[in-house]
Protein backbone atom coordinates (compact mmCIF):
# COMPACT_ATOMS: atom_id res chain seq x y z
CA UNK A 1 -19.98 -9.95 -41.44
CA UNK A 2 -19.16 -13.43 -42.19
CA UNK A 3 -17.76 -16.31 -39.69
CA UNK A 4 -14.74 -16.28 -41.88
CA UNK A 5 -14.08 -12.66 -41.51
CA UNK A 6 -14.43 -12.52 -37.91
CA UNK A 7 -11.69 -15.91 -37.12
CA UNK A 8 -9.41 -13.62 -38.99
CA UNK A 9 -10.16 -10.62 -37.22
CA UNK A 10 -9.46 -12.30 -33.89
CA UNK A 11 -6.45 -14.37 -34.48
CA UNK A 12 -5.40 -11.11 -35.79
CA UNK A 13 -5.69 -9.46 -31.92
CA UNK A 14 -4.15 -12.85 -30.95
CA UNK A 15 -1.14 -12.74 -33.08
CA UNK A 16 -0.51 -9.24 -31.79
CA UNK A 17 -0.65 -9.65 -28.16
CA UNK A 18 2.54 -11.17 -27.10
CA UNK A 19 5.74 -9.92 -28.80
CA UNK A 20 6.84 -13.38 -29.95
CA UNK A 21 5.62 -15.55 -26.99
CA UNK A 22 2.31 -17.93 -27.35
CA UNK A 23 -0.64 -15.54 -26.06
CA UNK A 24 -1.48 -15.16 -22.35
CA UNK A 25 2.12 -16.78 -20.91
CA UNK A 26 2.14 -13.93 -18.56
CA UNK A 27 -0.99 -15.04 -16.75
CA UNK A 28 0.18 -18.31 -16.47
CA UNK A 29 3.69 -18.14 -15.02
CA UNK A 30 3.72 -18.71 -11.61
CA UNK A 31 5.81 -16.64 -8.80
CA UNK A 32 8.54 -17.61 -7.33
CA UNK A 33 7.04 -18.39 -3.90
CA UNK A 34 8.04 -15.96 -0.95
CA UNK A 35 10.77 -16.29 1.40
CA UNK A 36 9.94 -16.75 4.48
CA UNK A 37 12.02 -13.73 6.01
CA UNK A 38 9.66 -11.63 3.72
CA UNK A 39 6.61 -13.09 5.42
CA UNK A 40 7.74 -12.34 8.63
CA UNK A 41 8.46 -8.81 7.45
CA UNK A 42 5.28 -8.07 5.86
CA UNK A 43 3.47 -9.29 9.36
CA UNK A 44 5.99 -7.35 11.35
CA UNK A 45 5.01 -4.21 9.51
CA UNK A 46 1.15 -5.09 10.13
CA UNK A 47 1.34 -5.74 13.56
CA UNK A 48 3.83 -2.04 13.38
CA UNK A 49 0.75 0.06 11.63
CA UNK A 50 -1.38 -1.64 14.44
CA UNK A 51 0.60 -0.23 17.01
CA UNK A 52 1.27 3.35 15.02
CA UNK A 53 -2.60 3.55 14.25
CA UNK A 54 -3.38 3.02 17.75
CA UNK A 55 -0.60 5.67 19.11
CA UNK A 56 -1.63 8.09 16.74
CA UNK A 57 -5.35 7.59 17.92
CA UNK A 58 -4.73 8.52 21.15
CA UNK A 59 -1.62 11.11 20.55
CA UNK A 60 -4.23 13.33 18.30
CA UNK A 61 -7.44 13.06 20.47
CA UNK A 62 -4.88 14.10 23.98
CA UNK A 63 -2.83 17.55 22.38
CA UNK A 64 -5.40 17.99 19.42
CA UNK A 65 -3.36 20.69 16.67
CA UNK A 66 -0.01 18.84 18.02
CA UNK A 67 -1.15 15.54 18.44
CA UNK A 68 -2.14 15.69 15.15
CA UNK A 69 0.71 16.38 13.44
CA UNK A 70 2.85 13.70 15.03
CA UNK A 71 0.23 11.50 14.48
CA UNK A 72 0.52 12.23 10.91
CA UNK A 73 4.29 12.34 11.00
CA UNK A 74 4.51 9.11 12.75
CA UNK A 75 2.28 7.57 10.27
CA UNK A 76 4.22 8.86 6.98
CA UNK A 77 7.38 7.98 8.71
CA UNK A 78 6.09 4.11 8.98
CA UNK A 79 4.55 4.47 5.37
CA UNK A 80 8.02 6.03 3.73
CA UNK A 81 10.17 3.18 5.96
CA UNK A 82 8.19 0.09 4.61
CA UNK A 83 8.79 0.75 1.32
CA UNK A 84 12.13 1.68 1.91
CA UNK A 85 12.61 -1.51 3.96
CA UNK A 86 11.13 -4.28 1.76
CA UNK A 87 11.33 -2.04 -1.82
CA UNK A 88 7.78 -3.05 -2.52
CA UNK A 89 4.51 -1.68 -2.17
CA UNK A 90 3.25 -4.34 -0.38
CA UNK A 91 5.08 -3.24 2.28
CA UNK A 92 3.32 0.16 2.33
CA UNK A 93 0.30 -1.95 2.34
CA UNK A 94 0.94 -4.56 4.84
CA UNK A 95 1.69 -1.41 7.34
CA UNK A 96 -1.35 0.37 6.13
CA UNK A 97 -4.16 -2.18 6.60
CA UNK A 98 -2.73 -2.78 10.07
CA UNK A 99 -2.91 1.08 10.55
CA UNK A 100 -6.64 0.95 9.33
CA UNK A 101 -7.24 -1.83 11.58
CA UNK A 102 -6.40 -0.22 14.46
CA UNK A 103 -8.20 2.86 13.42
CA UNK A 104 -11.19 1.07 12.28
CA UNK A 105 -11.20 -0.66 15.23
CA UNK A 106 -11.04 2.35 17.79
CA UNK A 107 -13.72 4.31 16.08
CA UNK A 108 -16.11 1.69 16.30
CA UNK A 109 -18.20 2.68 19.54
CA UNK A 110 -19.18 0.39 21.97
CA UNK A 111 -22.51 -0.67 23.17
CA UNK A 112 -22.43 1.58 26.19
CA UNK A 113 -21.68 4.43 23.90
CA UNK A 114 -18.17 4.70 24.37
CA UNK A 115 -16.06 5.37 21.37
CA UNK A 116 -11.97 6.48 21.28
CA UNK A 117 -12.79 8.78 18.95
CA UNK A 118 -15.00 11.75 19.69
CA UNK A 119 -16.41 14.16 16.94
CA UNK A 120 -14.62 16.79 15.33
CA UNK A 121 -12.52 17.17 12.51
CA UNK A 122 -8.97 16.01 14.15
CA UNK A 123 -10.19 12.25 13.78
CA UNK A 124 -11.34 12.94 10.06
CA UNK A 125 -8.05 14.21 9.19
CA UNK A 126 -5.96 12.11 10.73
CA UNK A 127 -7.74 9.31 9.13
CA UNK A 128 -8.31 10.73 5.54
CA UNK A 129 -4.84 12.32 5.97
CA UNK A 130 -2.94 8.94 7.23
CA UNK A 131 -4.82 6.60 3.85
CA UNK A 132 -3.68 9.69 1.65
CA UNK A 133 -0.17 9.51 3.13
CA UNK A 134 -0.31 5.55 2.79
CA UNK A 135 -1.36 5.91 -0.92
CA UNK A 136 1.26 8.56 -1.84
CA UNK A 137 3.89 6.28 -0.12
CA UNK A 138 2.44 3.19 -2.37
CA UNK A 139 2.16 4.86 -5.31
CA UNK A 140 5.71 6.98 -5.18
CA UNK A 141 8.16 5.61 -7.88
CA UNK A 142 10.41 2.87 -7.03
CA UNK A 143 14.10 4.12 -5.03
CA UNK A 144 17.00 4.27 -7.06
CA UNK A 145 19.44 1.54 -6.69
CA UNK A 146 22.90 1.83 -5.17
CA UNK A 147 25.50 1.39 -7.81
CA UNK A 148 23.46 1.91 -11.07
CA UNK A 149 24.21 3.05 -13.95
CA UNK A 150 22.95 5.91 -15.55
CA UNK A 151 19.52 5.14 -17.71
CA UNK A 152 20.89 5.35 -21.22
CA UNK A 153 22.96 2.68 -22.75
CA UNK A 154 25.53 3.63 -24.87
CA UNK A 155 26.26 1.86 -27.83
């Protein structure tokens, strides 16, 4: 293949990748920068899945089939309200890594050979089972808006 032959074939992939605008605009526009009330919203839900991952810790290890469920419950309740809250998925996430803090935290033994979580499968599944319910709640399609119209314009 000549030189010539391969400039055209890739301006060719250039000339197609933007729809009218000069190629790779969208990696170079910069966000707005956040609000601060979002800030301190994201950082309220950390400090939240913090305090729900270390609840649910100790609720499912004390009344282990019961515990467990409203460990879970309480955990998908938090997941499902911060992305209704902010509308984002980084709200999901901001309440989940604070939620796998905690639970990272309390599972790590000490040198003494104490640990809050003892073996068994309650702590497995209320840790697999919390990160799936944190991913279903990120992943879950965005919330319809109040006052929209239907999806089809007419015309």
């Amino acid at each position: 293949m000549s030189g010539s032959s391969k400039a055209r074939r890739s301006g060719g992939n250039a000339d197609r990748s933007g729809g009218g605008q000069a190629p790779g605009s969208w990696l170079t526009r910069s966000p707005q920068p956040p609000r601060p009330g979002r800030i301190a919203a994201y950082l309220g839900l950390l400090i939240l899945g913090a305090v729900v991952g270390a609840a649910g810790s100790l609720v499912q290890a004390a009344w282990f089939p019961g515990g467990l469920v409203l460990a879970l419950l309480a955990s998908a309740a938090l997941f499902l309200a911060s992305v209704r809250a902010t509308g984002t998925q980084l709200g999901v996430a901001a309440s989940a890594v604070g939620w796998l803090a905690a639970i990272v935290v309390l599972s790590a033994g000490r040198p003494e050979g104490d640990a809050m979580f003892g073996a068994g499968i309650g702590p497995l599944v209320f840790m697999l089972g919390g990160m799936a319910v944190a991913v279903m709640c990120a992943t879950m399609s965005r919330l319809p808006q109040p006052g929209g119209g239907p999806g089809r314009l007419d015309g």
